[in-house]
Protein backbone atom coordinates (compact mmCIF):
# COMPACT_ATOMS: atom_id res chain seq x y z
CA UNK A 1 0.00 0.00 0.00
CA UNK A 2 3.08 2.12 0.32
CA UNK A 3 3.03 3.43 -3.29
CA UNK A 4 -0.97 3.93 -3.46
CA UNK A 5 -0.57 7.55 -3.63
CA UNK A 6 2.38 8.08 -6.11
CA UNK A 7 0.78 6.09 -8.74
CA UNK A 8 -2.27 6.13 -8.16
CA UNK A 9 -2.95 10.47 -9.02
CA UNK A 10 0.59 9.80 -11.53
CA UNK A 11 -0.99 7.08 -13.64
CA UNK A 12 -4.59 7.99 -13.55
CA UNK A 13 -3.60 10.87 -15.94
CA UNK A 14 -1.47 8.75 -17.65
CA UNK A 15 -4.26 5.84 -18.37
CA UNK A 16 -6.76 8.87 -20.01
CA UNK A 17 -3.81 9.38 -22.08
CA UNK A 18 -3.16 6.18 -23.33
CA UNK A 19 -6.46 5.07 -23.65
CA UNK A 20 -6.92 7.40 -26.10
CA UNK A 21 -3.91 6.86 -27.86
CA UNK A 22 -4.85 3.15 -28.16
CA UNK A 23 -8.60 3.93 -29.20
CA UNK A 24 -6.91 6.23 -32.15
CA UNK A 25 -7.82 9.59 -31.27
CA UNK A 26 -11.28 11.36 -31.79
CA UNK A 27 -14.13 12.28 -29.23
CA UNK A 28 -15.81 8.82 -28.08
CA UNK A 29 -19.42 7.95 -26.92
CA UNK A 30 -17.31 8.25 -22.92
CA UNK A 31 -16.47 11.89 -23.33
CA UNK A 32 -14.35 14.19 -24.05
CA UNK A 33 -10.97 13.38 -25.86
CA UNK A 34 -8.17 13.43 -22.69
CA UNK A 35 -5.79 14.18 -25.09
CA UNK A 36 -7.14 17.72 -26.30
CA UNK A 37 -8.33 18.36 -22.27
CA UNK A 38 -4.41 17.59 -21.34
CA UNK A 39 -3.87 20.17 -24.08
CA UNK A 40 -5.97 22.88 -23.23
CA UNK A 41 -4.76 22.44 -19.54
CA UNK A 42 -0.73 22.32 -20.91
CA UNK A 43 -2.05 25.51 -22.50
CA UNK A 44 -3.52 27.18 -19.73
CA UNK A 45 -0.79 26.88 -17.35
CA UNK A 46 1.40 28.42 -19.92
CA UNK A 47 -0.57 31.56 -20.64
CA UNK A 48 -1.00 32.16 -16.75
CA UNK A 49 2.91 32.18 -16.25
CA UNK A 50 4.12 33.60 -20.31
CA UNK A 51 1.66 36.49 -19.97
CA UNK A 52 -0.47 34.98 -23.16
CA UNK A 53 -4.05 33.94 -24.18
CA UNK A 54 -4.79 30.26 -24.18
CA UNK A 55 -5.12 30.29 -27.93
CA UNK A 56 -1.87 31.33 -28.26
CA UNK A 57 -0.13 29.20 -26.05
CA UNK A 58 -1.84 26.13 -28.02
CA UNK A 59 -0.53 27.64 -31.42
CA UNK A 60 3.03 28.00 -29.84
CA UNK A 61 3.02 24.37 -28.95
CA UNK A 62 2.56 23.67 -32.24
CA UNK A 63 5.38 25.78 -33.78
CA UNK A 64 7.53 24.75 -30.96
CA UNK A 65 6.72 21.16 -31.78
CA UNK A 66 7.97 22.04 -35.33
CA UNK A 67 11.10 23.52 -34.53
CA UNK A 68 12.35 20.63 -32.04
CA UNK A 69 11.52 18.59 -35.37
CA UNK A 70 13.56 20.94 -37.53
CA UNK A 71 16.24 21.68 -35.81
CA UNK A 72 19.01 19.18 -35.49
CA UNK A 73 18.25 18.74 -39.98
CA UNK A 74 18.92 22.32 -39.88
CA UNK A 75 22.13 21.97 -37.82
CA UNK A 76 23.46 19.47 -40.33
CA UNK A 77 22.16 21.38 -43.54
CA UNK A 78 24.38 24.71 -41.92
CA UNK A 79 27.20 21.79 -41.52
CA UNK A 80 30.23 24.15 -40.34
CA UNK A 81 28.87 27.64 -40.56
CA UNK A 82 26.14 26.50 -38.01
CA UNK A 83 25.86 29.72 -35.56
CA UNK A 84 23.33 28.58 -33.39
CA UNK A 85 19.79 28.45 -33.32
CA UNK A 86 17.28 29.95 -31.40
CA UNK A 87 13.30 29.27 -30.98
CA UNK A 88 11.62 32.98 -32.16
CA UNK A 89 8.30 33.49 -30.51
CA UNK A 90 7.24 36.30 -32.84
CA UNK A 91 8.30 34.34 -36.07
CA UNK A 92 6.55 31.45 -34.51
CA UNK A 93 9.70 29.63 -36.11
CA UNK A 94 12.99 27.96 -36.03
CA UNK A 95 15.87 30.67 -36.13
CA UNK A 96 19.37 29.21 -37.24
CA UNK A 97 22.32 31.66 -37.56
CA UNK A 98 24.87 31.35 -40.30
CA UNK A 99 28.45 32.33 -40.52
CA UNK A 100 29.81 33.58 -43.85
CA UNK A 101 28.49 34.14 -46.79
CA UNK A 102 27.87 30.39 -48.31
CA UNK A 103 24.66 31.00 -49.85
CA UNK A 104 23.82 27.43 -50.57
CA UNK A 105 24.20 26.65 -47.09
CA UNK A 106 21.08 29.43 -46.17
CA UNK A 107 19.24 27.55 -48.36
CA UNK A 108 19.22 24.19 -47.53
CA UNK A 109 18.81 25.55 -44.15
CA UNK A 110 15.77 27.05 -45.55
CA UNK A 111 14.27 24.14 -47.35
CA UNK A 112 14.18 22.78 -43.92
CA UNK A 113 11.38 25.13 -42.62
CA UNK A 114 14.01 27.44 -40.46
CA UNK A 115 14.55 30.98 -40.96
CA UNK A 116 17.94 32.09 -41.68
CA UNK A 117 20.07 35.56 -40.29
CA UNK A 118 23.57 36.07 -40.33
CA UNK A 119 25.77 35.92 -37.56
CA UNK A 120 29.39 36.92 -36.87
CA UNK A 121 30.99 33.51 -35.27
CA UNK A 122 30.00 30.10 -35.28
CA UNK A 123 28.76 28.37 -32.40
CA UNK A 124 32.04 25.93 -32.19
CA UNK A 125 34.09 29.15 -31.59
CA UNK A 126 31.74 30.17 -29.14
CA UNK A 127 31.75 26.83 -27.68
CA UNK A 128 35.73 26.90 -28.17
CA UNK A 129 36.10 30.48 -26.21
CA UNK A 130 33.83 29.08 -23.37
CA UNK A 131 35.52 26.20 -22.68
CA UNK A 132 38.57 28.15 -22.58
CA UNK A 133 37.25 30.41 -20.16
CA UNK A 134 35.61 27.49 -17.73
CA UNK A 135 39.29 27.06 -17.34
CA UNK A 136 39.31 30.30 -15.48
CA UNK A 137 38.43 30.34 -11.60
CA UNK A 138 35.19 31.99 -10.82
CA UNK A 139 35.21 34.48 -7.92
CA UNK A 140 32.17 34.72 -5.44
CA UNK A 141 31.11 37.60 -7.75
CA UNK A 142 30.59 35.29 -10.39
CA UNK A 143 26.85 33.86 -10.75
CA UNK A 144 27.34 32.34 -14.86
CA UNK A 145 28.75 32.23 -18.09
CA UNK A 146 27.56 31.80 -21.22
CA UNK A 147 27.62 31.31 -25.10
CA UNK A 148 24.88 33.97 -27.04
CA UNK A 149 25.08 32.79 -30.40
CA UNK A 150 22.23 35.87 -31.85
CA UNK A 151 24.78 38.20 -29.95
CA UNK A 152 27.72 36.60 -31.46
CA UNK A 153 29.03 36.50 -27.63
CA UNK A 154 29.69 35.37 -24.27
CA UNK A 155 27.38 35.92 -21.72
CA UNK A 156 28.81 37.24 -18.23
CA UNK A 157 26.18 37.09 -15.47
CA UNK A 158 27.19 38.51 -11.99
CA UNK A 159 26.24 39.90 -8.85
CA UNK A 160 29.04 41.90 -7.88
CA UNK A 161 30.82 43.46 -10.50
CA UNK A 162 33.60 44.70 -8.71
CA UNK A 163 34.40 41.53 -7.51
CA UNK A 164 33.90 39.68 -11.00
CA UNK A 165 36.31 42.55 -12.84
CA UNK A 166 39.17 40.06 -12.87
CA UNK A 167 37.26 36.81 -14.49
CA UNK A 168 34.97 39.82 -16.83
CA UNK A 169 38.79 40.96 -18.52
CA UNK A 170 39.60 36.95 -19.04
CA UNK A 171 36.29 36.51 -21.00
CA UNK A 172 37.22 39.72 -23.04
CA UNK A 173 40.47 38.18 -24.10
CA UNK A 174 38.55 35.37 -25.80
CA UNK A 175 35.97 37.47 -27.84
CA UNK A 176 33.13 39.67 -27.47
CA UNK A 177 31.65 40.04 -24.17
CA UNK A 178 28.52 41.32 -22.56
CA UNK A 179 27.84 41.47 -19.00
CA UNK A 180 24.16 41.35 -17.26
CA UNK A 181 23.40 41.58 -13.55
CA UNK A 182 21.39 39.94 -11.27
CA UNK A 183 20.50 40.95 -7.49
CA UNK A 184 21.52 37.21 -6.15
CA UNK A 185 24.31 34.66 -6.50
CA UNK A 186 22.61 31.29 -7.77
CA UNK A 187 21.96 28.21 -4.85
CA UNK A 188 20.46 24.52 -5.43
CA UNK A 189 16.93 23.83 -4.67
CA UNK A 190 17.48 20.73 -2.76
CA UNK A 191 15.40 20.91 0.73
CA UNK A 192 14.57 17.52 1.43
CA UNK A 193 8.92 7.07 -9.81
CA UNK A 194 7.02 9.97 -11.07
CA UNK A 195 8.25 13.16 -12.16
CA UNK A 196 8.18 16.05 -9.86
CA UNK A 197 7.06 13.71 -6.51
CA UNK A 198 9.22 14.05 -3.68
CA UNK A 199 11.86 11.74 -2.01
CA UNK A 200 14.20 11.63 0.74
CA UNK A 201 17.94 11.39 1.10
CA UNK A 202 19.33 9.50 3.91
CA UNK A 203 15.97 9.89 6.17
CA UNK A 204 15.75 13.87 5.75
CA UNK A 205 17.32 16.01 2.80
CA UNK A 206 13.93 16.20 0.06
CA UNK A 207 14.34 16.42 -3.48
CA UNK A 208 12.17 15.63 -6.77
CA UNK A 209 11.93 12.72 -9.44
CA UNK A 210 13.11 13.97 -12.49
CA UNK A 211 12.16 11.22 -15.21
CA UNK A 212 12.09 7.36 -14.87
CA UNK A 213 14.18 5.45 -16.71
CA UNK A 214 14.70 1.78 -17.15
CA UNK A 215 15.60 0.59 -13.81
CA UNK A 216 15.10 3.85 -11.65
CA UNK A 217 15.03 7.94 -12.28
CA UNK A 218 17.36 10.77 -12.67
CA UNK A 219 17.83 13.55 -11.11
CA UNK A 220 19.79 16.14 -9.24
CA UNK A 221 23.60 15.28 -8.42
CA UNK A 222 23.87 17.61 -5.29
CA UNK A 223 21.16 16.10 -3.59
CA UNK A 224 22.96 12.82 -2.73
CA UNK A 225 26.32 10.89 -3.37
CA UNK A 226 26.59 7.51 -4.70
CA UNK A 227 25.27 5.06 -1.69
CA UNK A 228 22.84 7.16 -0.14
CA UNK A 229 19.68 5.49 0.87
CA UNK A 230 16.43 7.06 -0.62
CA UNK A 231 12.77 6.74 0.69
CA UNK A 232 10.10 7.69 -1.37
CA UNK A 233 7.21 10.24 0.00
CA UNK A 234 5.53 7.85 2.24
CA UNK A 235 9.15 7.01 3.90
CA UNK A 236 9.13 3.59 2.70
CA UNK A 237 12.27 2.43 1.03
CA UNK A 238 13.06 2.91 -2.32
CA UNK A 239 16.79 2.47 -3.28
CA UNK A 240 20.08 4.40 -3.66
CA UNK A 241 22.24 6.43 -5.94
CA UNK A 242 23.63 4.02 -8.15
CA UNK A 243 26.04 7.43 -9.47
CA UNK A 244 25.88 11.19 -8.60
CA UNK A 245 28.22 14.08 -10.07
CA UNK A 246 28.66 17.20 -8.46
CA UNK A 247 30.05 20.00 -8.80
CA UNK A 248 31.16 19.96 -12.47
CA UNK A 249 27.92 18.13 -13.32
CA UNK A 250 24.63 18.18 -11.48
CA UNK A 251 22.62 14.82 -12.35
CA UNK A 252 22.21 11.61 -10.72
CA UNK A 253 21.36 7.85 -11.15
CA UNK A 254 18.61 6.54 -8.48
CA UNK A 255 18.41 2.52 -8.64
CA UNK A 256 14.91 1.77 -7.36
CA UNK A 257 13.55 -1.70 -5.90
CA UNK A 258 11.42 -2.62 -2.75
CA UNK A 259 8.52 -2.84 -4.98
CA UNK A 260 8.62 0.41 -6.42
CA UNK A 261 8.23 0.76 -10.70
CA UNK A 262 8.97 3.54 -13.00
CA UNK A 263 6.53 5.30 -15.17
CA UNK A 264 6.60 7.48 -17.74
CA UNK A 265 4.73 10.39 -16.21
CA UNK A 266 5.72 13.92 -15.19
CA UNK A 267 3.12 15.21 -12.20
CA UNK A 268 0.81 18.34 -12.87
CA UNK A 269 0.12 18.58 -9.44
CA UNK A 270 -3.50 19.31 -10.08
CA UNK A 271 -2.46 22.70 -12.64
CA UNK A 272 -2.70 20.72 -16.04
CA UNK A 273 -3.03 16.53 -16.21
CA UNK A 274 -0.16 14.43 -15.68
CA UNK A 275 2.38 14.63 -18.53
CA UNK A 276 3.15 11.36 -20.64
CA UNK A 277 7.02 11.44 -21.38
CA UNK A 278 7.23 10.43 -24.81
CA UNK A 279 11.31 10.99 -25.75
CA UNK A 280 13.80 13.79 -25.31
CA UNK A 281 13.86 16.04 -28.42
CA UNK A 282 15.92 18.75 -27.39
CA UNK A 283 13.96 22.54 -27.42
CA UNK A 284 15.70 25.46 -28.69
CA UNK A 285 16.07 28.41 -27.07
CA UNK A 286 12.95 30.39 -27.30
CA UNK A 287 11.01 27.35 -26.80
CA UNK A 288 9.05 27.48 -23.72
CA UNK A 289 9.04 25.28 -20.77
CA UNK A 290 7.38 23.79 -17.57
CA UNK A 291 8.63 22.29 -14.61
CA UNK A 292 7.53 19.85 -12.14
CA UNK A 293 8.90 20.20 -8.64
CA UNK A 294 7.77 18.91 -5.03
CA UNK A 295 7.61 22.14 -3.24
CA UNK A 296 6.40 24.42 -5.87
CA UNK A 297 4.23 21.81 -7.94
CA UNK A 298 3.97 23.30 -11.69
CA UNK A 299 5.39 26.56 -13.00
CA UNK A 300 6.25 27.08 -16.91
CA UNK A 301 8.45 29.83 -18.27
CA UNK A 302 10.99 30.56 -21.38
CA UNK A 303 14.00 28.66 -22.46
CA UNK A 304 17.09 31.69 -22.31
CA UNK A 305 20.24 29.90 -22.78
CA UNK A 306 22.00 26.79 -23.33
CA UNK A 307 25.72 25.71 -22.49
CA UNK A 308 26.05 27.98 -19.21
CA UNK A 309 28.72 27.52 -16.67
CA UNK A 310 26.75 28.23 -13.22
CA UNK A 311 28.81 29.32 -10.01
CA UNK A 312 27.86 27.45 -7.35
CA UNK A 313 29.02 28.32 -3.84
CA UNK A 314 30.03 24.89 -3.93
CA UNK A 315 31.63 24.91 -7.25
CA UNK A 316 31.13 25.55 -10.69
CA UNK A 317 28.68 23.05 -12.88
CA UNK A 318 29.13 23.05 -16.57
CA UNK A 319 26.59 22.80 -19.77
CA UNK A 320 23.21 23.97 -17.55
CA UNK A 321 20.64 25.33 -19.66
CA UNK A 322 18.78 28.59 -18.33
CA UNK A 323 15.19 29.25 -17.95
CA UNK A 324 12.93 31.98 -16.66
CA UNK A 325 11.03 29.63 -14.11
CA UNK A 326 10.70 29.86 -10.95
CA UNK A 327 12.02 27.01 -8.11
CA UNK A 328 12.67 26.78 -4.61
CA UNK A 329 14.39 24.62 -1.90
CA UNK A 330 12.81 20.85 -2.81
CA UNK A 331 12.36 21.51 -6.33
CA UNK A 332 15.98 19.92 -7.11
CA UNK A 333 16.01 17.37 -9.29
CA UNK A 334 12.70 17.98 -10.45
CA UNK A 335 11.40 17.75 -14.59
CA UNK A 336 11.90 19.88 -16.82
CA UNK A 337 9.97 19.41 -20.07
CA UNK A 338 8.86 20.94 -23.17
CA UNK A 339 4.91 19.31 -24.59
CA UNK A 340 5.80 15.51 -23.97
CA UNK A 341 9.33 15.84 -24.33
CA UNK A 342 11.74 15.58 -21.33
CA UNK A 343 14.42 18.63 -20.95
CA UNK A 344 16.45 18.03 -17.94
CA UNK A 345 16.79 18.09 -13.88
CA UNK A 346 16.25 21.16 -12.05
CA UNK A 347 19.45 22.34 -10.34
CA UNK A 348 19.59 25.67 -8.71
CA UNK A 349 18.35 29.34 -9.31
CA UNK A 350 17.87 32.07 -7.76
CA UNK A 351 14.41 33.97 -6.82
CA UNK A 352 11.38 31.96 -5.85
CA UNK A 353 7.60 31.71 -7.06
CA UNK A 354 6.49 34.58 -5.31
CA UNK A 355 8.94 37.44 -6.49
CA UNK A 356 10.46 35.68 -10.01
CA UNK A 357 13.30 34.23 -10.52
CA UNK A 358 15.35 32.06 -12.89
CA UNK A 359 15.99 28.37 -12.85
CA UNK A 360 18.32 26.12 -14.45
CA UNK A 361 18.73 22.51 -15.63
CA UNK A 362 21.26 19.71 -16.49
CA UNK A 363 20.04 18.13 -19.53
CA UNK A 364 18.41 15.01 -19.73
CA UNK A 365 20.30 13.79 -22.87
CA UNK A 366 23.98 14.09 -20.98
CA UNK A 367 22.63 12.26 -18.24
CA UNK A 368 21.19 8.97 -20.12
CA UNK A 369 23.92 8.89 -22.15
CA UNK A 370 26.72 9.25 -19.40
CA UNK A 371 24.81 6.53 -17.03
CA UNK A 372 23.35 4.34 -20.30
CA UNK A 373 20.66 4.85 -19.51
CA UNK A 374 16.88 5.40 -21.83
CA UNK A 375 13.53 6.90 -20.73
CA UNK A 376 10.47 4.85 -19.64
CA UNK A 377 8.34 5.64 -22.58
CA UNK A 378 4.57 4.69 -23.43
């Protein structure tokens, strides 16, 4: 009876779903289709926290649906002027930059459905200059660094600028540089197998699920080391970390037993139906995005930036993508996810869901593939 609760609100949603999938689709005799309901309710959540109607939060679902289709055959038609690309809210559209002036290249990037600007550097110098400069130690002053490939640039972000002057005129050496401010240095969310339900860390440190996989879930590294004991929500036992990485990285391999199973469901905590997880198609930036946490519940927002270096008071952790949603303490490991396809693990922020704030996450992708490791799927 231990896991009564946990799957029994997780995989109601999830059976509506799949019914429907199995019964093809379409509005039966029984009701109304779950399917367009889990829509509508994706859609409402995302207009209350984007500022948008519902209509068009259900249209950008669609376009953003597109572009996580179009994007990696537009990365390969750009081949090695690629410059980046970027989801563009107003274009409703895939944006890929190009370096040079290789004209076929812009338009097989084109015949792919993407728009097409030009930009100054590719993203593999970008990428190039950043790594060089994670080689740099970050002062306190230091909250993240970044690669802005429509600004042709890397990001600074810090919250004191006097004391970040030193590791600002190392960045400049590499390339262009811009610097933004924020009022707060960045700090985990950990307080304390379905996405966004809680667990427990050696009897009392709470995180989140992040997304099952085949023999447990992922989530946040800094919430445990390799051995700890977990319990789920209703303190019965559930397993251990099977690996953990942090700082550097920030994910984590949970192996579960005692009875407990893995499903492919993300929690809406009541806000929208439980999410099905259906792969891991990566979202450009631009895209938006929810997230699933334990102490916050459900909270969407905007995809900023990918391939930041985040300055932990405990250390730096590399390759986080950024987000304008809000977390706090027990949201840690928690889902990120864009329509049915998983994004990553919430790590840290700063803010919370009262005031604003900004979130990010270790991407799912690095995690199954460092771990070997695949998604429970429908």
């Amino acid at each position: 009876m231990g896991n009564v609760r946990k799957f029994g609100a997780s995989l109601a949603g999830a059976a509506l779903v799949l019914s429907a999938v199995v019964a093809g689709g379409g509005t039966s005799a029984a009701g109304p289709d779950p399917r367009a309901q889990a829509v509508d309710a994706y859609a409402a959540a995302m207009g209350r926290d984007l500022g948008i109607t519902e209509d068009q939060a259900r249209t950008r679902v669609r376009q953003e649906a597109t572009a996580m289709d179009v994007d990696p055959r537009a990365r390969a038609a750009a081949g090695e002027a690629f410059g980046g690309s970027w989801f563009d809210a107003e274009r409703g559209k895939l944006v890929v930059g190009l370096a040079g002036d290789d004209e076929a290249a812009a338009e097989a990037v084109r015949a792919t459905g993407a728009d097409v600007v030009r930009v100054d550097r590719t993203l593999a110098a970008l990428d190039a200059a950043k790594a060089e400069l994670d080689r740099v130690e970050a002062p306190e002053g230091v909250a993240a660094w970044r690669v802005d490939p429509e600004r042709g640039a890397l990001v600074v972000t810090v919250h004191d600028a006097k004391g970040a002057a030193g590791f600002v005129d190392a960045a400049r050496e590499l390339g262009p540089v811009v610097v933004e401010e924020v009022s707060a240095r960045p700090a985990t969310f950990a307080a304390g197998t379905v996405g966004g339900d809680p667990y427990y860390i050696n009897g009392n440190t709470r995180c989140s699920i992040g997304f099952s996989v085949h023999g447990g879930f992922v989530s946040a590294g800094h919430c445990g080391g390799a051995g700890s004991s977990v319990v789920g929500w209703d303190g019965s036992a559930m397993g251990s970390f099977a690996g953990s990485s942090f700082p550097g990285n920030d994910y984590a391999f949970i192996r579960t037993g005692n009875g407990w199973w893995n499903a492919p469901v993300v929690l809406g905590w009541g806000s929208i139906p439980d999410r099905l997880v259906r792969g891991s198609n990566e979202a450009p930036v631009g895209s938006s995005i929810c997230r699933s946490g334990s102490t916050t519940h459900w909270h969407c927002g905007t995809l900023l930036a990918k391939n930041e270096t985040v300055n932990y008071q405990q250390g730096a952790v590399h390759q986080m993508t950024k987000t304008s949603v809000c977390a706090q303490p027990g949201d840690s490991g928690g889902s990120f996810i864009t329509g049915d396809q998983a994004q990553g693990v919430t790590s840290g922020g700063w803010g919370n869901c009262s005031s604003g704030g900004e979130t990010w996450y270790q991407p799912v992708r690095e995690i199954l593939s460092v771990y070997g490791l695949s998604l429970v799927t429908p």
